[in-house]
N, C-alpha and C. Protein backbone atom coordinates (compact mmCIF):
# COMPACT_ATOMS: atom_id res chain seq x y z
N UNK A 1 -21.93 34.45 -25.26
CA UNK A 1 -20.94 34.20 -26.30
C UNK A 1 -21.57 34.38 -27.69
N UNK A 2 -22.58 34.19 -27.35
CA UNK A 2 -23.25 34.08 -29.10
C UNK A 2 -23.48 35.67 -29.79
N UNK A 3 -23.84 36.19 -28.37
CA UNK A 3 -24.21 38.09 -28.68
C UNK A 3 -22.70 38.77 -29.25
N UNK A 4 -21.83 37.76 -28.50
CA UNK A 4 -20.40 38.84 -28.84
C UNK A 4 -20.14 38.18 -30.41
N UNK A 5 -20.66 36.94 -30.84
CA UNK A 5 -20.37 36.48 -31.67
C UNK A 5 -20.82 37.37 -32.94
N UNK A 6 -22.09 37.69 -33.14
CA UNK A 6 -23.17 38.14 -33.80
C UNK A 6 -22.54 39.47 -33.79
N UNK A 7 -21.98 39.93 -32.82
CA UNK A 7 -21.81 41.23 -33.13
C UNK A 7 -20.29 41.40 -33.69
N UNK A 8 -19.60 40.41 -33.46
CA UNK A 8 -18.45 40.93 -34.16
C UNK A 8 -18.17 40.59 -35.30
N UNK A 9 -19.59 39.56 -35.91
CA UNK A 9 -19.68 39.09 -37.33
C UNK A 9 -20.23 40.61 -37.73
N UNK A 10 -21.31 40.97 -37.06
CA UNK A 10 -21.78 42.41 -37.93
C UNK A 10 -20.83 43.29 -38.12
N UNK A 11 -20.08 43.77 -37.13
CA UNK A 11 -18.83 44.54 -36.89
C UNK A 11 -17.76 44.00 -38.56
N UNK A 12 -17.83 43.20 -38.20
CA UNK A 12 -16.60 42.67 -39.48
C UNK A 12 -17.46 42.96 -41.21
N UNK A 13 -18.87 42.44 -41.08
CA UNK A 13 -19.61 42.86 -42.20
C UNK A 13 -19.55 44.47 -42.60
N UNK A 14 -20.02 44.89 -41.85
CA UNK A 14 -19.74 46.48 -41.90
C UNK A 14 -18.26 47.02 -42.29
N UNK A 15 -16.99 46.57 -41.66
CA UNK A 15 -16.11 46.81 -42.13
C UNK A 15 -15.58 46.54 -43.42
N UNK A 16 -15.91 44.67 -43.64
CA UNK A 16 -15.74 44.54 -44.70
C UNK A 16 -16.84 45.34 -46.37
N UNK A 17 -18.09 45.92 -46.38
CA UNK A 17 -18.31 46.65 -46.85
C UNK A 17 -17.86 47.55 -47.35
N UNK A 18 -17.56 48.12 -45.85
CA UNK A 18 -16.58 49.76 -46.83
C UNK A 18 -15.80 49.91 -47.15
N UNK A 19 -14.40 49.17 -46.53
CA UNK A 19 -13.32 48.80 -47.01
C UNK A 19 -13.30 47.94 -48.44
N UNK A 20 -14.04 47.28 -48.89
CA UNK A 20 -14.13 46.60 -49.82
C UNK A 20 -14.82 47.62 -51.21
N UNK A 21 -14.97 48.65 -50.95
CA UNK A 21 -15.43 49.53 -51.94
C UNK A 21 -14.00 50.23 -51.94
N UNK A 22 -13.45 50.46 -51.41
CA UNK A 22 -12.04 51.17 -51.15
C UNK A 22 -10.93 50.75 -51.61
N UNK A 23 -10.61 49.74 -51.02
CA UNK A 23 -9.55 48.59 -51.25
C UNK A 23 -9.10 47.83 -51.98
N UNK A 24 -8.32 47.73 -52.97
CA UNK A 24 -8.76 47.22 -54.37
C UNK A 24 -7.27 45.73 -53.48
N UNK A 25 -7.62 44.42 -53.78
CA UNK A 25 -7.82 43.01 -53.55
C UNK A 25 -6.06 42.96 -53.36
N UNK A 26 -5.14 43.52 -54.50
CA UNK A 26 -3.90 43.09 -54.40
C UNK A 26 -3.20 43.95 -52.96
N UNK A 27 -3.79 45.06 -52.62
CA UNK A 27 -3.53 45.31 -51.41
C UNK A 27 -3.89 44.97 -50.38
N UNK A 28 -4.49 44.33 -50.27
CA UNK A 28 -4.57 43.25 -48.78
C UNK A 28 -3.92 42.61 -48.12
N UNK A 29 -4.03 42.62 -47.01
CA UNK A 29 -3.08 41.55 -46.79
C UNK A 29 -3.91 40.72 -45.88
N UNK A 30 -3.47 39.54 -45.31
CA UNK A 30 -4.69 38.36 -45.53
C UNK A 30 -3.89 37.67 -44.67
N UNK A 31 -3.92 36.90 -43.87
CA UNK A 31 -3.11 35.56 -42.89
C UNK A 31 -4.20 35.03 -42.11
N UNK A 32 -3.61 34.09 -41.37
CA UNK A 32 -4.08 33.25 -40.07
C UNK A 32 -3.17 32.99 -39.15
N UNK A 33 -3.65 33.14 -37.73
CA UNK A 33 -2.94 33.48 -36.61
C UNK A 33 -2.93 32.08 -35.96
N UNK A 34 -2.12 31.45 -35.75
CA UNK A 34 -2.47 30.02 -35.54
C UNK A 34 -1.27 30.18 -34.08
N UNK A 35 -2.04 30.49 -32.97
CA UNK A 35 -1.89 30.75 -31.34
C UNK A 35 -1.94 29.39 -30.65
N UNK A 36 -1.06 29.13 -29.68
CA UNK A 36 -1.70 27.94 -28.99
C UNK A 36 -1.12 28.37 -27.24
N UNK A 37 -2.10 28.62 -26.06
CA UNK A 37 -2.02 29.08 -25.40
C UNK A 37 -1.52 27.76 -24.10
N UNK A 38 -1.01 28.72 -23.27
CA UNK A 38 -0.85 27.51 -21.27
C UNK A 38 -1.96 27.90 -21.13
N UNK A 39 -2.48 26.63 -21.06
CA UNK A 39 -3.80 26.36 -20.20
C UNK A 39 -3.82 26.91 -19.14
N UNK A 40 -3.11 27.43 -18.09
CA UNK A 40 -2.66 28.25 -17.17
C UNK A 40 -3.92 29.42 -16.84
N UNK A 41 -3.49 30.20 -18.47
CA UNK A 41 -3.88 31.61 -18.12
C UNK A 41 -5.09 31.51 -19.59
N UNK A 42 -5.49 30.48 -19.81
CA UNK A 42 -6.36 30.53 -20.74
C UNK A 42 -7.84 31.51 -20.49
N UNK A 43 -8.47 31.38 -19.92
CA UNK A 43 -9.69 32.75 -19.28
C UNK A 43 -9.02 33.81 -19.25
N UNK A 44 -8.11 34.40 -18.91
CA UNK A 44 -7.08 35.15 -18.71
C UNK A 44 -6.98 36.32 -20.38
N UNK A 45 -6.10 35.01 -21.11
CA UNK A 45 -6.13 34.96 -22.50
C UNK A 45 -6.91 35.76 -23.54
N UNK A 46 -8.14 34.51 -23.48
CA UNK A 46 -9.45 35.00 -24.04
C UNK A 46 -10.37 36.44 -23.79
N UNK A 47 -9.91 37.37 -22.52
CA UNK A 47 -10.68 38.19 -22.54
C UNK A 47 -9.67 39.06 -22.87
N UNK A 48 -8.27 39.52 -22.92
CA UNK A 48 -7.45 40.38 -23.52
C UNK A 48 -7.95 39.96 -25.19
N UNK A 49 -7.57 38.93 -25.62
CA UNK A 49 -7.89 39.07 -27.46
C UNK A 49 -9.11 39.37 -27.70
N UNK A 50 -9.92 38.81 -26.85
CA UNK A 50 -11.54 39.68 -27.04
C UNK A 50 -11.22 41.14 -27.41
N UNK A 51 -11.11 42.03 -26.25
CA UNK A 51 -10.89 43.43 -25.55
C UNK A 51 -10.13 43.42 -27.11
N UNK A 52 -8.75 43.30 -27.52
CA UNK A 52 -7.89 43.52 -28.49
C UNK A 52 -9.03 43.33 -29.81
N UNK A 53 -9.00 42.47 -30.32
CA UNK A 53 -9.90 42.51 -31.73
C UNK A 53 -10.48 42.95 -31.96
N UNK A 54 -11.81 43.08 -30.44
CA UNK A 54 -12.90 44.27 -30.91
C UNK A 54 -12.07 45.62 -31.12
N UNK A 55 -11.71 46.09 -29.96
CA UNK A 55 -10.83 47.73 -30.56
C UNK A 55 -10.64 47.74 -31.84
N UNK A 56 -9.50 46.55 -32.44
CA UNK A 56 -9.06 46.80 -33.47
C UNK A 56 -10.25 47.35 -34.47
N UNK A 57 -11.08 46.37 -34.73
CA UNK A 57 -11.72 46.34 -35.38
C UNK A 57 -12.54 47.55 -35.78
N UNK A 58 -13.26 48.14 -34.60
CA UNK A 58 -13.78 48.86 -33.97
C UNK A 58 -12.88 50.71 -34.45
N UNK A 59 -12.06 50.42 -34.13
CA UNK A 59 -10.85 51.63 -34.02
C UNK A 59 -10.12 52.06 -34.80
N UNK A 60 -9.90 51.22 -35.74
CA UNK A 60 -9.03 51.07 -36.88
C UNK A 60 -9.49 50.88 -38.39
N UNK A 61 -9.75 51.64 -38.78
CA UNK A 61 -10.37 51.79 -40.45
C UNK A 61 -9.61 50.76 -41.44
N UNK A 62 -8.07 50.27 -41.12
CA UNK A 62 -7.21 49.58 -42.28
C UNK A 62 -7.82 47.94 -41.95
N UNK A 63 -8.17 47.77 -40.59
CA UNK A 63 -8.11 46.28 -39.59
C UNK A 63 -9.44 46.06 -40.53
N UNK A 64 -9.83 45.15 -41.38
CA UNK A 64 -10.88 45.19 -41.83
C UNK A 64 -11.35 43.53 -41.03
N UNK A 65 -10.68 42.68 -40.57
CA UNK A 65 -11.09 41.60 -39.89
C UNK A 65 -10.04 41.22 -39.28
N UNK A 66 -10.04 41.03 -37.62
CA UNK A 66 -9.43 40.30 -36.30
C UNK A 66 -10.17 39.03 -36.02
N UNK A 67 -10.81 38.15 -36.72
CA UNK A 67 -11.17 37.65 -36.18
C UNK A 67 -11.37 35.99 -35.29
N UNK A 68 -10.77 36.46 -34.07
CA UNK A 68 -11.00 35.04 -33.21
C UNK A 68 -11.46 33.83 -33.24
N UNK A 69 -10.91 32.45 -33.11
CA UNK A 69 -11.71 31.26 -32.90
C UNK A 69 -10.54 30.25 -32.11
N UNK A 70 -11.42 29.19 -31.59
CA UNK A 70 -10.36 28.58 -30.96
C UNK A 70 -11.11 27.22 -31.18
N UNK A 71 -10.15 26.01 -31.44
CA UNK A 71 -10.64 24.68 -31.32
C UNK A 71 -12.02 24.22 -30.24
N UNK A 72 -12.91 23.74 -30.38
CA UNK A 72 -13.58 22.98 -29.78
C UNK A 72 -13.10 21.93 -28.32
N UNK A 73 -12.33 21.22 -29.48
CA UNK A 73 -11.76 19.96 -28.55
C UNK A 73 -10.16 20.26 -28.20
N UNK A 74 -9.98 21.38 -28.93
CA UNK A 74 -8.50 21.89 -27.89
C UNK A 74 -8.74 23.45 -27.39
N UNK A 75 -9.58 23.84 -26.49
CA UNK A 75 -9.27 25.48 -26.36
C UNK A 75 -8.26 26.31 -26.31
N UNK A 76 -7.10 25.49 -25.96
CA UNK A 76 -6.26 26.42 -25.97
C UNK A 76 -4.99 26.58 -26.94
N UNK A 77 -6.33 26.09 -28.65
CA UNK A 77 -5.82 26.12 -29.51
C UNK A 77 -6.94 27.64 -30.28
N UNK A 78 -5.88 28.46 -30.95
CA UNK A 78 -6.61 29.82 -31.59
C UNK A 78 -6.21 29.49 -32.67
N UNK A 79 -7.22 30.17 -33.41
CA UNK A 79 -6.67 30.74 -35.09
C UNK A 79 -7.95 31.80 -35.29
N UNK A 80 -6.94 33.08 -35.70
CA UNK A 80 -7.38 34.75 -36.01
C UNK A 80 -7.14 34.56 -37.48
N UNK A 81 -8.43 35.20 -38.08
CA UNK A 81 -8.96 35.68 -39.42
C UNK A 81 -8.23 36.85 -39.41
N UNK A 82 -7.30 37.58 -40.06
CA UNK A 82 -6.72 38.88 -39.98
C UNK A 82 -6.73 39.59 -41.38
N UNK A 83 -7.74 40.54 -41.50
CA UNK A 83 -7.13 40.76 -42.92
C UNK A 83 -7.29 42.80 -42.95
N UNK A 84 -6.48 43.28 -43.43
CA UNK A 84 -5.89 44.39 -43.25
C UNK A 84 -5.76 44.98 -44.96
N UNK A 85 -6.16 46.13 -44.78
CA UNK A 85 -6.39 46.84 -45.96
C UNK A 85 -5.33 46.87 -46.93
N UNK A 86 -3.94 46.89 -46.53
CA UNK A 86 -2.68 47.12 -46.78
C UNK A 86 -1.62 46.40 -46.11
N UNK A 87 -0.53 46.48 -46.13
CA UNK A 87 0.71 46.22 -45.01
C UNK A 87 0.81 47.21 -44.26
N UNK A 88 0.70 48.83 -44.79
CA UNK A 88 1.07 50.23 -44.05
C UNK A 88 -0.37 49.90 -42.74
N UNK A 89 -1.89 49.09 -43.40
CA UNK A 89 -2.92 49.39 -42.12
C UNK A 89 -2.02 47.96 -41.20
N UNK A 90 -1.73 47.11 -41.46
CA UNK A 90 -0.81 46.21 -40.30
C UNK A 90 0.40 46.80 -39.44
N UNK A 91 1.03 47.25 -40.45
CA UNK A 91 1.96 48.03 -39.35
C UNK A 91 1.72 48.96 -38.39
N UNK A 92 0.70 50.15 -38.88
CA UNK A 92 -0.18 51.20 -37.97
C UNK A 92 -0.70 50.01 -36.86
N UNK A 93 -1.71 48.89 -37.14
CA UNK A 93 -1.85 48.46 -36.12
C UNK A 93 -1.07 47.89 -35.39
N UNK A 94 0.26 47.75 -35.79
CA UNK A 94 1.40 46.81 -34.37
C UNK A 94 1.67 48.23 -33.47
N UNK A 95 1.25 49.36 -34.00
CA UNK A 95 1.81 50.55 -32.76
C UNK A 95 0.56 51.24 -32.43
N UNK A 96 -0.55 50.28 -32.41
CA UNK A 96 -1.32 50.82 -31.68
C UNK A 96 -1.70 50.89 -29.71
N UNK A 97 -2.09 51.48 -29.05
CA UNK A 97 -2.03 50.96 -27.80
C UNK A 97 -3.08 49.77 -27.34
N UNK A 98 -3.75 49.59 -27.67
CA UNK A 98 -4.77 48.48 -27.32
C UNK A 98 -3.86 47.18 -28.11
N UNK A 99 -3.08 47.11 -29.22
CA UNK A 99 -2.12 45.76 -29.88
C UNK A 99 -0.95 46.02 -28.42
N UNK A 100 -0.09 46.62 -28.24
CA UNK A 100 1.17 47.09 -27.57
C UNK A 100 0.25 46.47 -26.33
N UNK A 101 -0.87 46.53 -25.58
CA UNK A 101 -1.18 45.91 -24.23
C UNK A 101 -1.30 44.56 -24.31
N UNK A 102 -2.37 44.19 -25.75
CA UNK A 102 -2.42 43.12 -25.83
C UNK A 102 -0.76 41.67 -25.98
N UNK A 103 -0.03 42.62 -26.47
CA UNK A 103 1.13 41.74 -26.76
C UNK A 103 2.41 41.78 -25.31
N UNK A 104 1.84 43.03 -25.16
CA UNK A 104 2.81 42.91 -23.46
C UNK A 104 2.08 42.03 -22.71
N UNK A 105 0.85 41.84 -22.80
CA UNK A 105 0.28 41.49 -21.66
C UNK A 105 -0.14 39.95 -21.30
N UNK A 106 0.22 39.39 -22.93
CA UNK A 106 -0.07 37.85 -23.13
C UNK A 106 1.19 37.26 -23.48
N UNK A 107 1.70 38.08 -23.48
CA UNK A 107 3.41 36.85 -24.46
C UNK A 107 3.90 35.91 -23.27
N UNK A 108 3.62 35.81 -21.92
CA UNK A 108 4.01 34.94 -21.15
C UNK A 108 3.57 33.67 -21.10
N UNK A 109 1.66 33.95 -21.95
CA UNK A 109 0.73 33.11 -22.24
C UNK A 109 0.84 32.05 -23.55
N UNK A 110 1.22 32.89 -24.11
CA UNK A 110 1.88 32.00 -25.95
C UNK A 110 2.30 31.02 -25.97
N UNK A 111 2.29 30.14 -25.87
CA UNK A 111 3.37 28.88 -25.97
C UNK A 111 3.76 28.48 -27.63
N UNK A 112 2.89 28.58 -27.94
CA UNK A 112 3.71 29.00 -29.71
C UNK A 112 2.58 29.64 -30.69
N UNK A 113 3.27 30.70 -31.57
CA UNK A 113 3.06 31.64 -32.61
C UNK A 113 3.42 31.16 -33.68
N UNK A 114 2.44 30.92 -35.07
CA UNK A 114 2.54 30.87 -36.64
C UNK A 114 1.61 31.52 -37.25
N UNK A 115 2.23 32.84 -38.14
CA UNK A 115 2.04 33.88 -38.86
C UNK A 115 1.52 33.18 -40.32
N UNK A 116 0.57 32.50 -40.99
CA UNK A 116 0.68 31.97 -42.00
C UNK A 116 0.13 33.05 -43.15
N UNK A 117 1.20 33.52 -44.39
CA UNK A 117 0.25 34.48 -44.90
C UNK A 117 -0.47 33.78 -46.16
N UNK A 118 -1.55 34.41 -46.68
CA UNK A 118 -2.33 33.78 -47.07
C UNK A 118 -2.85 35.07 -48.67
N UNK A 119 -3.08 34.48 -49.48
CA UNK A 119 -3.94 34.94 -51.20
C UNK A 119 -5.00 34.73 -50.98
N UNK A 120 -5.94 35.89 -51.59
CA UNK A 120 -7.31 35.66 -51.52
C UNK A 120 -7.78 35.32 -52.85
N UNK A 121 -8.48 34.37 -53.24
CA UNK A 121 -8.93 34.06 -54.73
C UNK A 121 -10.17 34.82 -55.24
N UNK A 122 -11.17 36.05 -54.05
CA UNK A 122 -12.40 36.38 -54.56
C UNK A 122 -12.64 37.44 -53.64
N UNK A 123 -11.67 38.27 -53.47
CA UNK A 123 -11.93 39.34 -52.58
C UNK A 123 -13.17 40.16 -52.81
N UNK A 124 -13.56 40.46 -54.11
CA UNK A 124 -15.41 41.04 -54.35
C UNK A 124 -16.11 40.49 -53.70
N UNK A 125 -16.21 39.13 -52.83
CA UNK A 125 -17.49 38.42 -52.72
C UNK A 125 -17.42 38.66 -51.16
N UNK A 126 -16.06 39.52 -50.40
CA UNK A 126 -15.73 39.43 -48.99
C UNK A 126 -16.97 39.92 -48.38
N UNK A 127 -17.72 41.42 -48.70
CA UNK A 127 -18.71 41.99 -48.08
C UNK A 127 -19.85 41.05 -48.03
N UNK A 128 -19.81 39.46 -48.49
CA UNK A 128 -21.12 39.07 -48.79
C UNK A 128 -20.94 37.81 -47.56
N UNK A 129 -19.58 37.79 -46.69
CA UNK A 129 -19.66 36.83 -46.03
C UNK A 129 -20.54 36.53 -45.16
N UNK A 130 -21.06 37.59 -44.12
CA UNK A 130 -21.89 37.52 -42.80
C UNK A 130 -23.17 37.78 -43.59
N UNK A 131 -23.55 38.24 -44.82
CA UNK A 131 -24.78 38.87 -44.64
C UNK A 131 -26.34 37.76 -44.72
N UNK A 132 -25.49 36.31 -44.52
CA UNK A 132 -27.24 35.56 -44.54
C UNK A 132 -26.73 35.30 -42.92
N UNK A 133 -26.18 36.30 -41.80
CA UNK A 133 -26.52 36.34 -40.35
C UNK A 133 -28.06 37.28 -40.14
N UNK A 134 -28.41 37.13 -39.43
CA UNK A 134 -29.50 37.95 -38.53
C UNK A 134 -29.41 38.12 -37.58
């Protein structure tokens, strides 16, 4: 867990870099994914949004951060870091095929979805988030 961790902090550093030379702050778009899953299919869950975020991330030049976490003391509570170059790079990603599997393939799993969107107060300082990782 820690390797996928590390790497999808680097993954997100890297993105946020270049995109952040690109991207000028009022076009962003910025939220938190606040997921709460049936314990049911929770393992289940977790390795589709894995599989999903990295792609995104990975695949998608606008996706500048997917990124995953889930409560401690509730797992089968999420909240996704999402932040996207534009609205046009969010929409490209709702018709992508790796989003289209991920959302066919978990919506039975959802037990409730909140889209919260969110202002960034210091978007210059984004590329500097991961970089005291090693």
């Amino acid at each position: 867990m820690r390797t996928f961790c590390l790497t999808l902090a680097l993954a997100l550093m890297t993105n946020l870099a270049v995109n952040a030379q690109t991207t000028p702050s009022s076009s962003m778009m910025v939220r938190i994914a606040e997921i709460e899953i049936d314990s049911t299919y929770l393992e289940e869950y977790m390795a589709i949004l894995k599989e999903e975020s990295s792609m995104s991330v990975k695949l998608e030049t606008g996706v500048i951060s997917i990124f995953p976490m889930f409560q401690k003391d509730h797992p089968t509570t999420f909240r996704l870091l999402e932040i996207y170059a534009s609205r046009e790079a969010y929409e490209a990603h709702l018709k992508t095929p790796h989003f289209l599997y991920y959302k066919k393939a978990t919506l039975h799993m959802v037990k409730s979805l909140k889209l919260v969107e969110m202002s960034t107060l210091d978007a210059k300082s984004m590329p500097l988030i991961f970089s005291k990782m090693k």
